[in-house]
N, C-alpha and C. Protein backbone atom coordinates (compact mmCIF):
# COMPACT_ATOMS: atom_id res chain seq x y z
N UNK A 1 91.28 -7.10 112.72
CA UNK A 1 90.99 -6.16 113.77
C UNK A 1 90.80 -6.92 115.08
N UNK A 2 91.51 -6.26 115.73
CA UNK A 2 91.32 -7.04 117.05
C UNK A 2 90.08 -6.57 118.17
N UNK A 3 89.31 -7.13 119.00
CA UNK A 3 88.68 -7.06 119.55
C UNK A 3 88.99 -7.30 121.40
N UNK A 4 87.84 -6.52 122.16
CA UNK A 4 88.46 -6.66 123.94
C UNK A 4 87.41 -7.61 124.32
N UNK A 5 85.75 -7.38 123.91
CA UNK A 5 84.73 -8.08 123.76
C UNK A 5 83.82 -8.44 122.16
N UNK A 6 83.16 -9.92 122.92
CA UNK A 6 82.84 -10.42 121.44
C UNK A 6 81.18 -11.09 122.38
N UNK A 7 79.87 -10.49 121.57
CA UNK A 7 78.58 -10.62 121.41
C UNK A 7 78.22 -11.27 120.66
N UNK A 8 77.05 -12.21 120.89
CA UNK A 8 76.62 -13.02 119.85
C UNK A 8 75.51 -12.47 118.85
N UNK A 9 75.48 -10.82 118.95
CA UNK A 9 74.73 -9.69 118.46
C UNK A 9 75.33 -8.79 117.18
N UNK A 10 76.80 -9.20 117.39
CA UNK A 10 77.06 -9.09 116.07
C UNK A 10 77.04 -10.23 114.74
N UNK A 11 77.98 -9.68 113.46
CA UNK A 11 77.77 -10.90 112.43
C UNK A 11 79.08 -10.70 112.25
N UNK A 12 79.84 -12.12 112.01
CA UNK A 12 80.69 -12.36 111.16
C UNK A 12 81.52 -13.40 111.99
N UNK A 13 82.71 -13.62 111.17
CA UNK A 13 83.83 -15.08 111.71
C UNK A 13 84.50 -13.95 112.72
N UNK A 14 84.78 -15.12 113.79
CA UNK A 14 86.14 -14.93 114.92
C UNK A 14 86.94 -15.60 114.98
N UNK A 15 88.23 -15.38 115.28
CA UNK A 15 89.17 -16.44 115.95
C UNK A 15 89.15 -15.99 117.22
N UNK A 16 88.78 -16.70 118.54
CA UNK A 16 89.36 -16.31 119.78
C UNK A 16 90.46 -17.44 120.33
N UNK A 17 91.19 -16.94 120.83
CA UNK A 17 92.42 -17.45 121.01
C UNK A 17 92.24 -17.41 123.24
N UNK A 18 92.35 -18.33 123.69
CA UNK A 18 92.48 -18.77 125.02
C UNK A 18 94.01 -19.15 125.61
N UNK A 19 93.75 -19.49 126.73
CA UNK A 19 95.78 -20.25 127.44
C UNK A 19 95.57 -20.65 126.75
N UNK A 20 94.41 -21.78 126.54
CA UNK A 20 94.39 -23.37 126.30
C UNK A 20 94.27 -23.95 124.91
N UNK A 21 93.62 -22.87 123.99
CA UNK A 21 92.69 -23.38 122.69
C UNK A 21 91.90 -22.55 121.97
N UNK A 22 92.22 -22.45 120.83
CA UNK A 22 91.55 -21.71 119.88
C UNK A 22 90.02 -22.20 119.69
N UNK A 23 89.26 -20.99 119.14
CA UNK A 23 87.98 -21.51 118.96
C UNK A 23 87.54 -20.18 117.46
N UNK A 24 87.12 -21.02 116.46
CA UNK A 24 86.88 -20.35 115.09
C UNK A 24 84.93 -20.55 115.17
N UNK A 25 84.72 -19.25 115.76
CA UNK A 25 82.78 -18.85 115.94
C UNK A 25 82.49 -18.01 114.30
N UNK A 26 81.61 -18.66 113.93
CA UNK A 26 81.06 -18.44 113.08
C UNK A 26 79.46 -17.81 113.45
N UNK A 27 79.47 -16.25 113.03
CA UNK A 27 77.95 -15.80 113.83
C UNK A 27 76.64 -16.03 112.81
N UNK A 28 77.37 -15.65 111.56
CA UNK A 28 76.66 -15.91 110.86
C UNK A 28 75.99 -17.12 110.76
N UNK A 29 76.40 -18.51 111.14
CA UNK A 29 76.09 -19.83 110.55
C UNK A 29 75.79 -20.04 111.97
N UNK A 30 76.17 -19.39 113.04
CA UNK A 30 76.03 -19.99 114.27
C UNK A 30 76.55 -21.57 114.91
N UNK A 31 77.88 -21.36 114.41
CA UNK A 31 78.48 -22.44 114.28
C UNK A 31 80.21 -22.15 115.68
N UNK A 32 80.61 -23.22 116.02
CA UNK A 32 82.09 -22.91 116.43
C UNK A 32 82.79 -24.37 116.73
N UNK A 33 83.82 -24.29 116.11
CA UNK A 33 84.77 -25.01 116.22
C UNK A 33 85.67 -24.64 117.26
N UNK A 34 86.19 -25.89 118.28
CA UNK A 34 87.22 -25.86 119.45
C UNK A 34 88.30 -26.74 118.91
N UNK A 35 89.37 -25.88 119.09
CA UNK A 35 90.93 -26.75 118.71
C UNK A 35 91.27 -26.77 119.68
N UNK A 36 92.18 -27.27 120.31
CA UNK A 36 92.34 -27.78 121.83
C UNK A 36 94.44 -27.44 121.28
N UNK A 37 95.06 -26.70 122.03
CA UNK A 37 96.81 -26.54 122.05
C UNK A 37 97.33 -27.59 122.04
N UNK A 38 98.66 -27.24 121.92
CA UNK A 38 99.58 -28.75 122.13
C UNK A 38 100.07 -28.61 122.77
N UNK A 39 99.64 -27.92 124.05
CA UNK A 39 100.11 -28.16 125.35
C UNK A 39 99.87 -30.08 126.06
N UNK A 40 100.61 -30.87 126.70
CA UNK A 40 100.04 -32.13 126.71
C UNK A 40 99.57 -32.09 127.45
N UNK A 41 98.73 -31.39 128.68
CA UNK A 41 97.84 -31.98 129.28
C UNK A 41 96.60 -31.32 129.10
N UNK A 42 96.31 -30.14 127.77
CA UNK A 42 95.27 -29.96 127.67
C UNK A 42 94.73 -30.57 126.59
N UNK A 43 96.15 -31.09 125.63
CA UNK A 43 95.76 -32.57 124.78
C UNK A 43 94.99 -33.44 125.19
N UNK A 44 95.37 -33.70 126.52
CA UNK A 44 94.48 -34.95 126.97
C UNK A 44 93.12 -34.88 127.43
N UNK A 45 92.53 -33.47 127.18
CA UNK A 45 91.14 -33.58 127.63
C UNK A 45 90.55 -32.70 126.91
N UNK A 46 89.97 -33.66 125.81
CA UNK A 46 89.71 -33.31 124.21
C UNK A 46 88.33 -33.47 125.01
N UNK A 47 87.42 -32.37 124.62
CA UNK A 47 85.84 -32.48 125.26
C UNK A 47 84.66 -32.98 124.19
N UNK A 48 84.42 -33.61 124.10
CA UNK A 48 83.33 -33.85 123.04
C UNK A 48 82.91 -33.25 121.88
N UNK A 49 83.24 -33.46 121.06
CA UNK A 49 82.93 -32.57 119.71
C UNK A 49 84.02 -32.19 119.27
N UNK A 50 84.72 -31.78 120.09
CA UNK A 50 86.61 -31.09 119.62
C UNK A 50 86.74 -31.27 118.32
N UNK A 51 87.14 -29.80 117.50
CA UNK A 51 87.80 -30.40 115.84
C UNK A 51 86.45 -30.48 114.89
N UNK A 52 85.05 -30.51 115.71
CA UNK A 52 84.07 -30.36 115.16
C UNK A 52 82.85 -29.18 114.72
N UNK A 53 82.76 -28.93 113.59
CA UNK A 53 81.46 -28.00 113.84
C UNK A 53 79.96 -28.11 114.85
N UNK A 54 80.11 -27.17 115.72
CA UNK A 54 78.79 -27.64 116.74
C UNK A 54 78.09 -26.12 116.53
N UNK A 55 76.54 -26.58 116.95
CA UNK A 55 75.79 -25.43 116.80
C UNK A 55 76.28 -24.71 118.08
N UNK A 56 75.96 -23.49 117.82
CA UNK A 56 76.02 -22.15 118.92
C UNK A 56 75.16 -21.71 119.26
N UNK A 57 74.34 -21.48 120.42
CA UNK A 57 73.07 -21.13 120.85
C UNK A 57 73.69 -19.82 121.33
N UNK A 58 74.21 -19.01 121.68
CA UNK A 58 74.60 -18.24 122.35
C UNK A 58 76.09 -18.21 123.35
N UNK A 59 76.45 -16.59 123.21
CA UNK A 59 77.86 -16.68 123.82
C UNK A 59 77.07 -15.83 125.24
N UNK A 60 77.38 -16.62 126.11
CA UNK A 60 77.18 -15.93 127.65
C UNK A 60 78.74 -14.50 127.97
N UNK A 61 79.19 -15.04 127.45
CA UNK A 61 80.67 -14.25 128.27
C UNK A 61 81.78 -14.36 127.40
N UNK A 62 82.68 -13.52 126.58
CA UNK A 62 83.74 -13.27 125.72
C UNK A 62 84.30 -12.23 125.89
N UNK A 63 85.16 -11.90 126.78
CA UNK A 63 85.67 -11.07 126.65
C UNK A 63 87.20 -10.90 127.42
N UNK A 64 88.53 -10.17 126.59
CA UNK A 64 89.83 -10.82 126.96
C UNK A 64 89.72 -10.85 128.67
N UNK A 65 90.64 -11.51 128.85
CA UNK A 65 91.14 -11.73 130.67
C UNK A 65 90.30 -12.05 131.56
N UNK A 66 88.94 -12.52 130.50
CA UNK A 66 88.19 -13.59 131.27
C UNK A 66 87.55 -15.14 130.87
N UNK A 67 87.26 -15.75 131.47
CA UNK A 67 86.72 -16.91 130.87
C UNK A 67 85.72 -16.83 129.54
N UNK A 68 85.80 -17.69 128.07
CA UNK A 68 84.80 -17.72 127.74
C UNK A 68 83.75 -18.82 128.11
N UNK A 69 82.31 -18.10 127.92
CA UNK A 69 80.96 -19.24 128.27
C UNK A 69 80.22 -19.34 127.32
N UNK A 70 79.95 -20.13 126.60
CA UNK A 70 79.45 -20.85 125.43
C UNK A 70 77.91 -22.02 125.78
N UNK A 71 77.50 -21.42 124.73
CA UNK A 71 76.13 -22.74 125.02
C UNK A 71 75.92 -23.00 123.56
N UNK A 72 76.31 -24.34 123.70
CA UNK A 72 76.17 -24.94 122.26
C UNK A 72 75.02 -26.09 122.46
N UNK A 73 74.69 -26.80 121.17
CA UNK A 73 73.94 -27.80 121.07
C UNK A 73 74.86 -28.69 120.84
N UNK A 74 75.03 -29.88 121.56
CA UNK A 74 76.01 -31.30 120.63
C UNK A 74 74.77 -32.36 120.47
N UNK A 75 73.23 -32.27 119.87
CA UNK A 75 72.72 -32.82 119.89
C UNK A 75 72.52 -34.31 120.44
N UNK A 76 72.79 -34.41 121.42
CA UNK A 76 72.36 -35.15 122.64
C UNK A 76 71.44 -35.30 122.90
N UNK A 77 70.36 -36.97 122.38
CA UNK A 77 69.06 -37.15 122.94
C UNK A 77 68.92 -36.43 124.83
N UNK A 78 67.71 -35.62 124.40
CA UNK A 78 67.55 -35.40 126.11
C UNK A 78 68.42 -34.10 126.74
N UNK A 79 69.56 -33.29 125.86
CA UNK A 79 70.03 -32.24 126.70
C UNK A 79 69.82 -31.79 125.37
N UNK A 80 69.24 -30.49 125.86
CA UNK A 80 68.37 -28.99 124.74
C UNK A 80 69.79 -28.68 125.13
N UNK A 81 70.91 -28.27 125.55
CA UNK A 81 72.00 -27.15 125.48
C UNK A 81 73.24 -27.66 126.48
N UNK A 82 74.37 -27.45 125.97
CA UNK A 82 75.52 -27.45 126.73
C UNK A 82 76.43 -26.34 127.55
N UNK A 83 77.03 -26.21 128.32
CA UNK A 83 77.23 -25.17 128.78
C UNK A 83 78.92 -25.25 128.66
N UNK A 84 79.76 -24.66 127.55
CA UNK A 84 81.01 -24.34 127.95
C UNK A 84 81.78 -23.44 128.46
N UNK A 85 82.67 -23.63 129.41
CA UNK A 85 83.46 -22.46 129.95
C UNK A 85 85.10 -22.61 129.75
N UNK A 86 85.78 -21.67 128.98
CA UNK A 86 87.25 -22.03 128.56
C UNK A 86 87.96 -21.11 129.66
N UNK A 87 89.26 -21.45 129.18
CA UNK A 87 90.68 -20.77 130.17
C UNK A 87 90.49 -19.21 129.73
N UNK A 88 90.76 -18.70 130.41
CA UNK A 88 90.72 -17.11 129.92
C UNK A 88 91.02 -16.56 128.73
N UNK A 89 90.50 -16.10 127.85
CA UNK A 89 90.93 -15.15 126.45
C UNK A 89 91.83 -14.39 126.38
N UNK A 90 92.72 -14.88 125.29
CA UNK A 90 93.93 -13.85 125.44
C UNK A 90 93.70 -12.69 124.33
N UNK A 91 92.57 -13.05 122.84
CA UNK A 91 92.57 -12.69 122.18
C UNK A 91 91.27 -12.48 121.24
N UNK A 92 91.13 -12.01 120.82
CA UNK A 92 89.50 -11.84 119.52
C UNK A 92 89.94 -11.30 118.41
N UNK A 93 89.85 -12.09 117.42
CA UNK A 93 90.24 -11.41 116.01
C UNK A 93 89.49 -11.58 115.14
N UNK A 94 88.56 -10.84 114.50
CA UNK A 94 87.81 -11.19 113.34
C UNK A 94 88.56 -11.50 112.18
N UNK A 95 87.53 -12.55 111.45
CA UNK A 95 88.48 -12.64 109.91
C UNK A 95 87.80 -12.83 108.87
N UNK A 96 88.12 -12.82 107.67
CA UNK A 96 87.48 -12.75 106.74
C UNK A 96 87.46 -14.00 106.18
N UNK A 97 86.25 -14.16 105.74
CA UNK A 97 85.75 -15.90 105.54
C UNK A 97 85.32 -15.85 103.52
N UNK A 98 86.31 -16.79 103.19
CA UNK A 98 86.28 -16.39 101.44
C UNK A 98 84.56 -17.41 101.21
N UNK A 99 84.14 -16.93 100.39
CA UNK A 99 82.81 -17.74 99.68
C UNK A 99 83.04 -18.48 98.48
């Protein structure tokens, strides 16, 4: 099912899909993974954690044809929270996550 906006008030897995890079949010676990395209110059600016599970403190902003804003933890002595902002959303798809 596709989605226009995505809250960190609901439960369950997303795929949101950006220009630039997929991102698989997990609400339940409060978790999200950033895949970065194979576009090459957004290859080249792989942001810290990329490819990794990072905690999710909250989604500020998800919703298509605008930027997403993300505040994660990358546990960093000394920074309580990170602040991400991606290329505009093209997409929100929930999915079903096997156990």
């Amino acid at each position: 099912m596709a989605w226009t906006t995505l809250t960190d008030s609901v439960s369950g897995t997303f795929v949101v899909t950006t220009r630039t890079s997929t991102y698989l949010i997990n609400l339940d676990l409060r978790a999200v993974v950033t895949i970065r395209g194979d576009d090459p110059v957004t290859a080249a600016t792989i942001m810290d954690r990329d490819r990794e599970l990072v905690d999710l403190i909250g989604i500020s902003e998800c919703t298509v044809g605008r930027s997403m804003v993300l505040v994660v933890d990358l546990h960093k002595p000394g920074v309580s929270a990170t602040r991400r902002v991606t290329s505009p959303v093209t997409r929100i798809q929930a999915v079903a996550v096997l156990e």
